[in-house]
Protein backbone atom coordinates (compact mmCIF):
# COMPACT_ATOMS: atom_id res chain seq x y z
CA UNK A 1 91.47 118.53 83.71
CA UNK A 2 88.22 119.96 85.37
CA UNK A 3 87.84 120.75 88.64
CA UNK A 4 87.82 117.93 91.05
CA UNK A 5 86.75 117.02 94.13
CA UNK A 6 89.44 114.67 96.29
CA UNK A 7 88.14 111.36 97.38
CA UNK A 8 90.32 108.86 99.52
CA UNK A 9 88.98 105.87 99.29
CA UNK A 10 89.60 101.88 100.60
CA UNK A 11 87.24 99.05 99.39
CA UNK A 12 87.10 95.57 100.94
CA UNK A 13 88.46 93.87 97.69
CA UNK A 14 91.88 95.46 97.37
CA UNK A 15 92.43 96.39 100.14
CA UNK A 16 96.36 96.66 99.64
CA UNK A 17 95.53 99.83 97.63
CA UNK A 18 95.21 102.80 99.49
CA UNK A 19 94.04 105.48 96.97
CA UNK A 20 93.77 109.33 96.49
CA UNK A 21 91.31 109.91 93.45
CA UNK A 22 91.61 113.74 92.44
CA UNK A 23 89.55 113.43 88.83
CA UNK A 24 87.08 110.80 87.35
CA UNK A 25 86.90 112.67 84.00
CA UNK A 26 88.30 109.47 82.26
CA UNK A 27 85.24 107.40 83.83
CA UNK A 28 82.89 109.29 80.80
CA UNK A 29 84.60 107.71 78.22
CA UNK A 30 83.08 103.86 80.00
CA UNK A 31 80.61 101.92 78.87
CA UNK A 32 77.81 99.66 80.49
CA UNK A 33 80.06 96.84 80.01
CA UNK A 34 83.23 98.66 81.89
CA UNK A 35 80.78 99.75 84.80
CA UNK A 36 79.75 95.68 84.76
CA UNK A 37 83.07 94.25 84.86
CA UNK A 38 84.09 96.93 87.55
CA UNK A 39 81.13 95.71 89.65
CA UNK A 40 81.65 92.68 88.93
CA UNK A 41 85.26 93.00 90.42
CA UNK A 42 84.33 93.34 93.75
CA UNK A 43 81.54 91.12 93.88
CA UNK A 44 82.79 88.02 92.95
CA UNK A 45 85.82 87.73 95.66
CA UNK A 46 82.76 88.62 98.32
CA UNK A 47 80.40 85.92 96.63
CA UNK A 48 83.20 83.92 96.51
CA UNK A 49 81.84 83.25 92.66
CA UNK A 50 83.87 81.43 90.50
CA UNK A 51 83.31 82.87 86.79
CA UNK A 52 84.19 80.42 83.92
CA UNK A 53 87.41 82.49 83.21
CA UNK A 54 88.64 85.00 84.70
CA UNK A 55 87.73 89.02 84.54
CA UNK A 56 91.71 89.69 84.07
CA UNK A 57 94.69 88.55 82.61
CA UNK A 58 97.86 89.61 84.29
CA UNK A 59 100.43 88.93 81.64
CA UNK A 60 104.18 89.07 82.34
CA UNK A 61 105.02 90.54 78.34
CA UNK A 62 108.92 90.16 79.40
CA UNK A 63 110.43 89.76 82.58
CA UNK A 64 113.38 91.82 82.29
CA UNK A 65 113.64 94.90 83.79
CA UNK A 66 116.13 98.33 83.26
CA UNK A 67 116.37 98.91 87.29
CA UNK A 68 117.59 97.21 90.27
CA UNK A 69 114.61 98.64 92.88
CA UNK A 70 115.41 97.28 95.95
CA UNK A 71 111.98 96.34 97.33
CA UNK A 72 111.66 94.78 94.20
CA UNK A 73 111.05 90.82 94.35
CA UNK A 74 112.56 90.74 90.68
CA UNK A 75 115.69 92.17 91.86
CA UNK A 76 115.95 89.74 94.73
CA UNK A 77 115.89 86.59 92.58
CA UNK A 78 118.73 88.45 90.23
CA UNK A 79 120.87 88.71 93.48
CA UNK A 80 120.15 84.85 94.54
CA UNK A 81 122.47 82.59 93.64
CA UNK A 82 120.37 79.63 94.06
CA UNK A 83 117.14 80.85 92.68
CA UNK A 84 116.89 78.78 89.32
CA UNK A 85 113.42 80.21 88.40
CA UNK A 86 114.02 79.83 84.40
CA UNK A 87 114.05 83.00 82.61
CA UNK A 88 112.07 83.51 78.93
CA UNK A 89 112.83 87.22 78.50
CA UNK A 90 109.85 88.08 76.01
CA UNK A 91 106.43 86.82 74.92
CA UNK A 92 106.46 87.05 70.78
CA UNK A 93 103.83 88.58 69.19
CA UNK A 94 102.97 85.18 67.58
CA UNK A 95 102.49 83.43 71.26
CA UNK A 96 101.06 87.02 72.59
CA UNK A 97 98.05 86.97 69.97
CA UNK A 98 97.55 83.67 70.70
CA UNK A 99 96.84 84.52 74.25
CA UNK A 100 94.73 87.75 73.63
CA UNK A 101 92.56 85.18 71.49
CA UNK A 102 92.09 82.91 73.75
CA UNK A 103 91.45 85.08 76.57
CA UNK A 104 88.88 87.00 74.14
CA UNK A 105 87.11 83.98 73.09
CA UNK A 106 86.15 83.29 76.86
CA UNK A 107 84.74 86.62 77.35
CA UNK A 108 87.57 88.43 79.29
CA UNK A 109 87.59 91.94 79.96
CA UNK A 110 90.83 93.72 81.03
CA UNK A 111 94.78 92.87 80.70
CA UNK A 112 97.84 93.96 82.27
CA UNK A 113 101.00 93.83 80.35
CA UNK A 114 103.26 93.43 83.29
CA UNK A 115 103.92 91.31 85.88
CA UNK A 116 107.96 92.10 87.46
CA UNK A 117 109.35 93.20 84.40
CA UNK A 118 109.04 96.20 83.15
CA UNK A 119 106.84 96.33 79.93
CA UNK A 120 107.89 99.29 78.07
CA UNK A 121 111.37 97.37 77.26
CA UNK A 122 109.21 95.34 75.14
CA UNK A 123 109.27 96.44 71.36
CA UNK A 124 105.75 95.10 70.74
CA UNK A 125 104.30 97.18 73.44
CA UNK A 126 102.25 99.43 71.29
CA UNK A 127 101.07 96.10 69.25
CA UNK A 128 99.97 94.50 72.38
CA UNK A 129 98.00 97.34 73.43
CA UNK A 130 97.00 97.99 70.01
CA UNK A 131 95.64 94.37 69.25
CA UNK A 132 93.90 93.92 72.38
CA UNK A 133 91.89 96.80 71.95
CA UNK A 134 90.94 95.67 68.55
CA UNK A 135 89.82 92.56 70.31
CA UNK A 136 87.55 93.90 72.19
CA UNK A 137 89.62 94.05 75.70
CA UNK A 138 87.30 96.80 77.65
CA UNK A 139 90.56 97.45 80.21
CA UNK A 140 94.42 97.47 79.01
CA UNK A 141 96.89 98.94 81.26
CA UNK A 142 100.37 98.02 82.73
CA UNK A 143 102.49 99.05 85.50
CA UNK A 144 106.20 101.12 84.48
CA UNK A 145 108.47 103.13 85.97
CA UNK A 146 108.19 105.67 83.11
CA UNK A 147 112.23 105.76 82.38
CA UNK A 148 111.54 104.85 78.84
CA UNK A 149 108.51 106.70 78.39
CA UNK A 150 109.36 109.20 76.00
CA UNK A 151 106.89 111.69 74.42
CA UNK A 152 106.91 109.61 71.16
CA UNK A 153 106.28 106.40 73.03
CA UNK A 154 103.53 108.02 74.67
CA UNK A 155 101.56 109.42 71.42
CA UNK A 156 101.87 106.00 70.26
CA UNK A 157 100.49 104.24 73.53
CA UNK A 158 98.06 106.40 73.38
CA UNK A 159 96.60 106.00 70.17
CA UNK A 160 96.85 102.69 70.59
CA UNK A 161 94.29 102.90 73.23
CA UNK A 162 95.70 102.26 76.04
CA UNK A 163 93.33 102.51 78.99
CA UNK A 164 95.68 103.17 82.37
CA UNK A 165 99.24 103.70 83.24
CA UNK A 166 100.15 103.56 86.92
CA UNK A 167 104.28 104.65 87.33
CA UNK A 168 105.90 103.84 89.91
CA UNK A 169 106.58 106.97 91.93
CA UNK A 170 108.09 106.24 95.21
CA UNK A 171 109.67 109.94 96.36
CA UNK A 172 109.59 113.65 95.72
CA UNK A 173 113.21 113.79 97.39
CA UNK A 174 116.02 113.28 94.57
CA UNK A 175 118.57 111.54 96.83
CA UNK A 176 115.26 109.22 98.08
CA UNK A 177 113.80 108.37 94.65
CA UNK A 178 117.11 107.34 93.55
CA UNK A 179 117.52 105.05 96.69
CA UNK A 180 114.26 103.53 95.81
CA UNK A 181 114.55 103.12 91.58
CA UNK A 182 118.22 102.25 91.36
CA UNK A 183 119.40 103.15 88.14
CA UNK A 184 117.27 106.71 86.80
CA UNK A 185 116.83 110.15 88.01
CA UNK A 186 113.83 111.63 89.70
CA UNK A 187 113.92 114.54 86.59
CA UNK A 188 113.83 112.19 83.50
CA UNK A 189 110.83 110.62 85.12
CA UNK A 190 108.81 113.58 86.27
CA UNK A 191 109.69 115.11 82.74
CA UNK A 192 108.12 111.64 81.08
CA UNK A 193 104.99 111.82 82.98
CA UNK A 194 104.42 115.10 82.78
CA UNK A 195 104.61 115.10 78.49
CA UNK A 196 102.22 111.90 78.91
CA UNK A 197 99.81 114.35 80.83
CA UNK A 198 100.10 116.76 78.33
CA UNK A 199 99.08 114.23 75.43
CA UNK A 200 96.41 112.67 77.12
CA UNK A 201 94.84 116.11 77.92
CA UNK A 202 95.15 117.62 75.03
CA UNK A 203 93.91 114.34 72.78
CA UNK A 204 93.45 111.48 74.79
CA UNK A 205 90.86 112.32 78.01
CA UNK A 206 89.78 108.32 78.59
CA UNK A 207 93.07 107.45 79.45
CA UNK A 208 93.66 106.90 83.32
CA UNK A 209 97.02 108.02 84.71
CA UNK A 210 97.45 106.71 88.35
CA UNK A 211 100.96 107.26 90.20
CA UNK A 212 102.24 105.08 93.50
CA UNK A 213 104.40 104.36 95.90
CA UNK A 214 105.69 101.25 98.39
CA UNK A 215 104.75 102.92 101.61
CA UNK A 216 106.89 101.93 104.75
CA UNK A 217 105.66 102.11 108.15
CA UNK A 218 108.46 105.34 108.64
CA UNK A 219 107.12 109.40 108.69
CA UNK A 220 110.13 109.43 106.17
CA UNK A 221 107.65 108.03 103.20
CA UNK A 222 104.40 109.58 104.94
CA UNK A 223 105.99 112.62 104.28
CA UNK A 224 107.29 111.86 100.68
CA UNK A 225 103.72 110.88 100.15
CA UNK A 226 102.02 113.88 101.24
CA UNK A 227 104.50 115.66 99.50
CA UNK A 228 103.55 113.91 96.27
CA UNK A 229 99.93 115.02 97.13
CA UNK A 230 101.14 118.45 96.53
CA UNK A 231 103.46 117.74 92.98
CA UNK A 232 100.99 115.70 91.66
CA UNK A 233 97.17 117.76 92.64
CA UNK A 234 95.71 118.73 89.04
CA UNK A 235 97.69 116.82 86.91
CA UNK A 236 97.00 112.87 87.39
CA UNK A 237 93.60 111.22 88.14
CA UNK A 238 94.71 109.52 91.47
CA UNK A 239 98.08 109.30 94.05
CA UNK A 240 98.38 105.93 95.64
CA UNK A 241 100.19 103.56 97.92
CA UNK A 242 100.72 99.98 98.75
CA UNK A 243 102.46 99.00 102.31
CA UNK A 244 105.95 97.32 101.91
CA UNK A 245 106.07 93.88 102.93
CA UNK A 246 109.07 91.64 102.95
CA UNK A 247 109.81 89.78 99.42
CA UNK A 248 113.08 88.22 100.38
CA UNK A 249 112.00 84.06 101.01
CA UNK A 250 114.24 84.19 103.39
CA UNK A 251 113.20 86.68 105.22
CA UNK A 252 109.68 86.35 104.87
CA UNK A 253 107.94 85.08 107.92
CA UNK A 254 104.19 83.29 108.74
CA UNK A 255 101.52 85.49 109.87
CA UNK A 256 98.85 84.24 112.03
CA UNK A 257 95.11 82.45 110.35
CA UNK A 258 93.03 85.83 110.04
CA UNK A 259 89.57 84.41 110.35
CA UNK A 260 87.34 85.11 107.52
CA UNK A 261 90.14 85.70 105.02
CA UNK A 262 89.79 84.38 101.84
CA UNK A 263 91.84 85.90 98.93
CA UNK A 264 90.40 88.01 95.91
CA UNK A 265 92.73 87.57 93.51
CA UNK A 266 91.41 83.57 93.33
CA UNK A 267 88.29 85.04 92.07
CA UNK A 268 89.23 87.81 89.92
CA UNK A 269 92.66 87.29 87.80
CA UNK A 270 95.46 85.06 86.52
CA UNK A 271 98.85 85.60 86.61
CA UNK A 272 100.97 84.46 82.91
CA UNK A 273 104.13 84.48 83.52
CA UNK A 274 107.23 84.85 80.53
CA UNK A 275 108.50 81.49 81.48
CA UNK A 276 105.13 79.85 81.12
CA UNK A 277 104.25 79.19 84.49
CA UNK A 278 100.71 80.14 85.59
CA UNK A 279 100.34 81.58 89.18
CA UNK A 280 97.45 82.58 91.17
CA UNK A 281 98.52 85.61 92.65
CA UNK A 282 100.22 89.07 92.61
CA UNK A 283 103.24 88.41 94.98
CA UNK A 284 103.82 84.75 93.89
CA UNK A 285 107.67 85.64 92.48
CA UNK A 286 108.94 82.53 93.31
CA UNK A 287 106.53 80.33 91.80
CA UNK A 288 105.52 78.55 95.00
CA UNK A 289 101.97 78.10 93.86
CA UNK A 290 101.76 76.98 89.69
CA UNK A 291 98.57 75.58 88.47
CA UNK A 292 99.35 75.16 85.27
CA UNK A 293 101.50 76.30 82.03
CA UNK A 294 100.25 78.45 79.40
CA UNK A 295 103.13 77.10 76.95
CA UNK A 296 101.54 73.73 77.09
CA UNK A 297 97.95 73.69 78.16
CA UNK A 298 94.55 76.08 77.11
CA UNK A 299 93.93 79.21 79.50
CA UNK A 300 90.41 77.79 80.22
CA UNK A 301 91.72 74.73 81.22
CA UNK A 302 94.23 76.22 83.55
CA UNK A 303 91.54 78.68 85.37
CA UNK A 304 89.09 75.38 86.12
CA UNK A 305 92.35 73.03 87.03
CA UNK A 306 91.83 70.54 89.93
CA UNK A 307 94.75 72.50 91.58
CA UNK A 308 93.31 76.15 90.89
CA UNK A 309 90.07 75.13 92.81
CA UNK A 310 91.46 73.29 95.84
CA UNK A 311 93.61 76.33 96.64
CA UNK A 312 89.71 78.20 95.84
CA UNK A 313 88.06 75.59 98.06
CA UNK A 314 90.66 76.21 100.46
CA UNK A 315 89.98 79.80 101.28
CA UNK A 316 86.69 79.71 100.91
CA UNK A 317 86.07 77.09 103.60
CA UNK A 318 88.59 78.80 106.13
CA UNK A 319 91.57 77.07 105.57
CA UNK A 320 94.07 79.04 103.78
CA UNK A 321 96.65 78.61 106.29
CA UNK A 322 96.97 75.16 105.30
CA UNK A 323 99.02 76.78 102.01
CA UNK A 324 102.68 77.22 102.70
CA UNK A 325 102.36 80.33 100.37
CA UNK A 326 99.11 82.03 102.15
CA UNK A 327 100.42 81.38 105.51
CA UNK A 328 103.58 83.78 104.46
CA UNK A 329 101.34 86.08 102.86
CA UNK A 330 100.92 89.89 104.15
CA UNK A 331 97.37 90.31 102.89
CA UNK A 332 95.18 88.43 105.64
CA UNK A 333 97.14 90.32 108.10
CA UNK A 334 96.49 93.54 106.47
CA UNK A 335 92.91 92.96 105.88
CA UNK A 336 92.57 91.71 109.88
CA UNK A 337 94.27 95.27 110.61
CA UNK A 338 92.33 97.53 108.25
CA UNK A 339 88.73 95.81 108.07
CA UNK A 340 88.46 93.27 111.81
């Protein structure tokens, strides 16, 4: 990795994700059409824009998972008894081309194999990246905790093509990170990441290796964080964080109507989950808020659904808070805090 200069940035779209960049090296393997759809990413959620499909799939590949995280809202619904969300397990690569092609026939430009579960227990994951890449996908990346990615894994992900891997990294501490990823050691994970480091250098420099943690409003994590500042400096592109918010329904309580708010993710992505429910946004675990099935009905027609644009309609006139969902949701408050 070159030398780098450290850049901590926050945008206005995203504004969940507080980042650390230490190296853009990957950004000179990017085309035109990457720098587009980047641009492209922020802009629409601020024109409020409504493209004919959208920019990303978020696809939930399985929806099992090999730890019991806490924080997690995955491990939540395992521990409630009266959650009766139906359970699929795993996309098959029949049903998984069938979305790529879809998605690639309507001009979409980036996936994410993940969605709560953890992707790399999937045995097709080096297809799916593998055949979306062939497709034409400009962005593929997913979301793990790195316990299962071994150096072998990782020469194949990477010659598949995949684009970028953000691990979950939630404490230098041993005791901590152990609290926080229930079932793994800090060591087999740092040793995983750090042999994916090594093959992307050496072979591999477009791939984009991001680590981050669930920040909690304690100097506990702050310090965990900064600590990971020094672990980390040098060897992965960027260090990031994302403030914990309560996943537990019953916990979960309604914020007051931010003025102004109107969510990005309406204008940006949509969430496929393993059970075939189609959500529109990143902390939707319960399935409050389906628009559609993917199982029975054609991605395009989902994405322009009478229900998909009066929750759209909804936001963008000021009235989120009539949602049950929105009004529980963290992000207007933390965009009223960070941007009002």
């Amino acid at each position: 990795m070159s030398a780098h200069h450290i850049e901590e940035k926050k945008e206005e779209v995203n504004y969940n994700a507080n980042e650390i960049v230490y190296s853009k090296d990957w950004e000179k393997y990017r085309g035109a059409d990457y720098a587009e759809y980047r641009a492209n990413w922020s802009k629409y959620p601020k024109e409020r824009f409504v493209s004919h499909f959208p920019l990303n799939l978020d696809i939930e590949t399985t929806d099992l998972c090999n730890l019991k995280c806490p924080m997690c809202p995955r491990t939540i619904m395992d521990a409630d008894e009266d959650n009766h969300i139906v359970k699929s397990r795993y996309i098959d690569k029949e049903t998984y081309m069938d979305i790529i092609d879809q998605a690639v026939e309507h001009g979409v430009k980036a996936i994410k194999l993940q969605y709560l579960g953890e992707p790399l227990l999937h045995k097709d994951i080096v297809f799916q990246v593998e055949y979306a890449k062939k497709k034409g996908i400009i962005d593929v990346m997913f979301n793990t905790n790195a316990v299962l990615m071994t150096p072998e894994l990782s020469e194949q992900l990477l010659e598949a093509g995949i684009d970028k891997v953000f691990v979950s990294f939630d404490a230098v501490n041993p005791k901590l990170y152990q609290q926080q990823r229930v079932g793994t050691s800090i060591g087999v994970v740092i040793d995983n990441i750090h042999e994916f480091i090594k093959l992307r250098n050496k072979s591999y420099p477009q791939t984009h290796i991001r680590l981050s943690m669930v920040m909690y409003d304690d100097p506990v994590w702050q310090r965990q964080f900064e600590s990971m500042k020094v672990m980390w400096d040098g060897l992965v592109d960027s260090l990031g964080y994302g403030v914990f918010n309560e996943r537990h329904k019953d916990l979960k309580h309604e914020y007051e109507k931010v003025e102004g708010f109107a969510c990005e993710q309406l204008f940006q992505r949509m969430f496929l989950k393993c059970n075939g429910n189609v959500t529109v946004c990143c902390v939707d675990g319960d399935d409050e808020y389906v628009v559609g099935n993917w199982k029975e009905e054609k991605l395009i027609d989902i994405w322009n659904s009478p229900k998909y644009q009066e929750i759209r309609e909804l936001h963008t006139s000021g009235n989120y808070d009539k949602i049950a969902m929105c009004r529980k949701c963290f992000l207007p408050d933390l965009y009223n805090k960070t941007f009002k």
